[in-house]
C-alpha atoms as a PDB file:
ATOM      1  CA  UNK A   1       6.579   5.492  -2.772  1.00  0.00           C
ATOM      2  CA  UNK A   2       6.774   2.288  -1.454  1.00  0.00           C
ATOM      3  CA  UNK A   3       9.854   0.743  -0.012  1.00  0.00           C
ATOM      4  CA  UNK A   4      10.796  -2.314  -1.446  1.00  0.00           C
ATOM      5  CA  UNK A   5      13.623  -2.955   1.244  1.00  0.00           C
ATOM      6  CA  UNK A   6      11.106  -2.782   4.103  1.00  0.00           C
ATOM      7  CA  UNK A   7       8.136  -4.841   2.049  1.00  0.00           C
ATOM      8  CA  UNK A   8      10.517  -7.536   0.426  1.00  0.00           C
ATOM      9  CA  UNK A   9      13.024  -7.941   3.456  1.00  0.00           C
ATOM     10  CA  UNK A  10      11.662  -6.769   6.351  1.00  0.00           C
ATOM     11  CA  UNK A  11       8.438  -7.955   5.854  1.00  0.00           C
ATOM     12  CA  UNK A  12       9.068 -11.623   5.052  1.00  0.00           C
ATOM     13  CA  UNK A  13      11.789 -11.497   8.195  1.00  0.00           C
ATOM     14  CA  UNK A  14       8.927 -11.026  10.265  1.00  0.00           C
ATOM     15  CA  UNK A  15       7.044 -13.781   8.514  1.00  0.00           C
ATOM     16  CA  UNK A  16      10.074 -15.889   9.579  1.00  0.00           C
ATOM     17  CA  UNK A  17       9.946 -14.866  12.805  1.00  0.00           C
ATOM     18  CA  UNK A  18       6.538 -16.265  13.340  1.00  0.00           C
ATOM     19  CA  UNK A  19       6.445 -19.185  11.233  1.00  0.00           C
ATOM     20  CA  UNK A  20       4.529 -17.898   8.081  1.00  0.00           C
ATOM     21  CA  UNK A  21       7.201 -17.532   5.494  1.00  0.00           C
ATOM     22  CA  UNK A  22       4.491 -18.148   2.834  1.00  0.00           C
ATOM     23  CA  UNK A  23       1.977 -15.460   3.504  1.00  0.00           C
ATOM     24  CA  UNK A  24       4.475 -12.877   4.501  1.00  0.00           C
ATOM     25  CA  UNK A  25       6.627 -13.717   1.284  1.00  0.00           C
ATOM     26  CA  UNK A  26       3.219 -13.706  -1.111  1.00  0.00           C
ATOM     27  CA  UNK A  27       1.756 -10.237   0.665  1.00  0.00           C
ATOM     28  CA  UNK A  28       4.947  -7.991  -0.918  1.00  0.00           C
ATOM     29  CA  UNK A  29       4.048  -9.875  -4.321  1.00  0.00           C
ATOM     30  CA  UNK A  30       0.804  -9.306  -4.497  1.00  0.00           C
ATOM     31  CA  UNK A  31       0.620  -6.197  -3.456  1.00  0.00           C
ATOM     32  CA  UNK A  32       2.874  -4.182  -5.797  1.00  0.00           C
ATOM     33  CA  UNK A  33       0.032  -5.055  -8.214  1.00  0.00           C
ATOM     34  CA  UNK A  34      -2.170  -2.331  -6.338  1.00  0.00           C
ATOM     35  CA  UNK A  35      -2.278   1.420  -7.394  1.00  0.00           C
ATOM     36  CA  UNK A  36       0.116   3.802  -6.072  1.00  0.00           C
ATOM     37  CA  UNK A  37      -1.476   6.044  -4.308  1.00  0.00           C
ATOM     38  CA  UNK A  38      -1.471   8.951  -7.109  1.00  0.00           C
ATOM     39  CA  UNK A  39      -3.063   6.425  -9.229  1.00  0.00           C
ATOM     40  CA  UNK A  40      -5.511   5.953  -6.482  1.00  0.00           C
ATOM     41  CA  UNK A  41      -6.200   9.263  -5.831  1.00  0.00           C
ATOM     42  CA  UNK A  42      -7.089   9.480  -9.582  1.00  0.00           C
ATOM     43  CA  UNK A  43      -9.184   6.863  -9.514  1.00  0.00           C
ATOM     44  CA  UNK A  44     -11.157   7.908  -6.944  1.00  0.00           C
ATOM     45  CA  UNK A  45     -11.488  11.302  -8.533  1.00  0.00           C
ATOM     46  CA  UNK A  46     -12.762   9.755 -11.724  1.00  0.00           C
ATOM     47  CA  UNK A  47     -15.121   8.112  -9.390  1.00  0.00           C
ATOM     48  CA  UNK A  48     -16.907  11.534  -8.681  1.00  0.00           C
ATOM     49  CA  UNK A  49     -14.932  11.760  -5.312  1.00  0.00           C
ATOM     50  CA  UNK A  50     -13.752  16.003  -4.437  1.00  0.00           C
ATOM     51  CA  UNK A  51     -10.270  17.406  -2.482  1.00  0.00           C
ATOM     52  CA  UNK A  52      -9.152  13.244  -2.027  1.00  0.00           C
ATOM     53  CA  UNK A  53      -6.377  13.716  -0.156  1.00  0.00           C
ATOM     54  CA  UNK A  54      -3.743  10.997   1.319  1.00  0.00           C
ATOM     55  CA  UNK A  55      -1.461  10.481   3.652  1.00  0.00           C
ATOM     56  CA  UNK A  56       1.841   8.292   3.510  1.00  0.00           C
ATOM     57  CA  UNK A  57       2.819   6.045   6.623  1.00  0.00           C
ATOM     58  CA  UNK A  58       4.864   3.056   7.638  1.00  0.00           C
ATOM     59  CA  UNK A  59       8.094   4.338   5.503  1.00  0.00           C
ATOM     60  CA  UNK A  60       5.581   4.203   2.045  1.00  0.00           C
ATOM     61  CA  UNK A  61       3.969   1.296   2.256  1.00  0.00           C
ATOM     62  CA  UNK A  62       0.404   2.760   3.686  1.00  0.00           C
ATOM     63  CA  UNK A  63      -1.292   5.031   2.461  1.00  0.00           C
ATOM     64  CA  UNK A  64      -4.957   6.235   3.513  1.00  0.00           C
ATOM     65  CA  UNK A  65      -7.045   7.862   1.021  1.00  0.00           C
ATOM     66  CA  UNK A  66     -10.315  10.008   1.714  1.00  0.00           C
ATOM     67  CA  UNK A  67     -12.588  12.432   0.163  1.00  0.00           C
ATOM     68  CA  UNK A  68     -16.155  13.984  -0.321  1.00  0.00           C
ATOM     69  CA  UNK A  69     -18.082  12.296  -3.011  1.00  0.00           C
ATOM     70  CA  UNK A  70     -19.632  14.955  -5.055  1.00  0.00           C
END
């Protein structure tokens, strides 16, 4: 889901921009280690959690997760 243009160019453009090349180019990097969010949602079903639900923002890079724990 995520979009690797805007998370591995856009993202460490910006971290040009303002003078923190390093940060910006280690946050893509370290996050594609995270679960997608179906993985996620999954996980937090194994984890007794009910209807989890999630929505997808910022062209697939965000996503917020919630449900009712059982």
């Amino acid at each position: 889901m995520c979009s690797r243009f805007t998370f591995h160019t856009v993202v460490p453009f910006i971290g040009r921009v303002f003078g923190k090349t390093t940060a910006y180019k280690y946050l893509p990097e370290s996050t594609e280690r995270f679960l997608n969010a179906e993985e996620l949602k999954t996980a937090m079903e194994d984890a007794g959690f009910a209807d989890v639900q999630y929505k997808v923002v910022f062209f697939g890079n965000i996503c917020t997760h919630w449900g009712v724990k059982k």
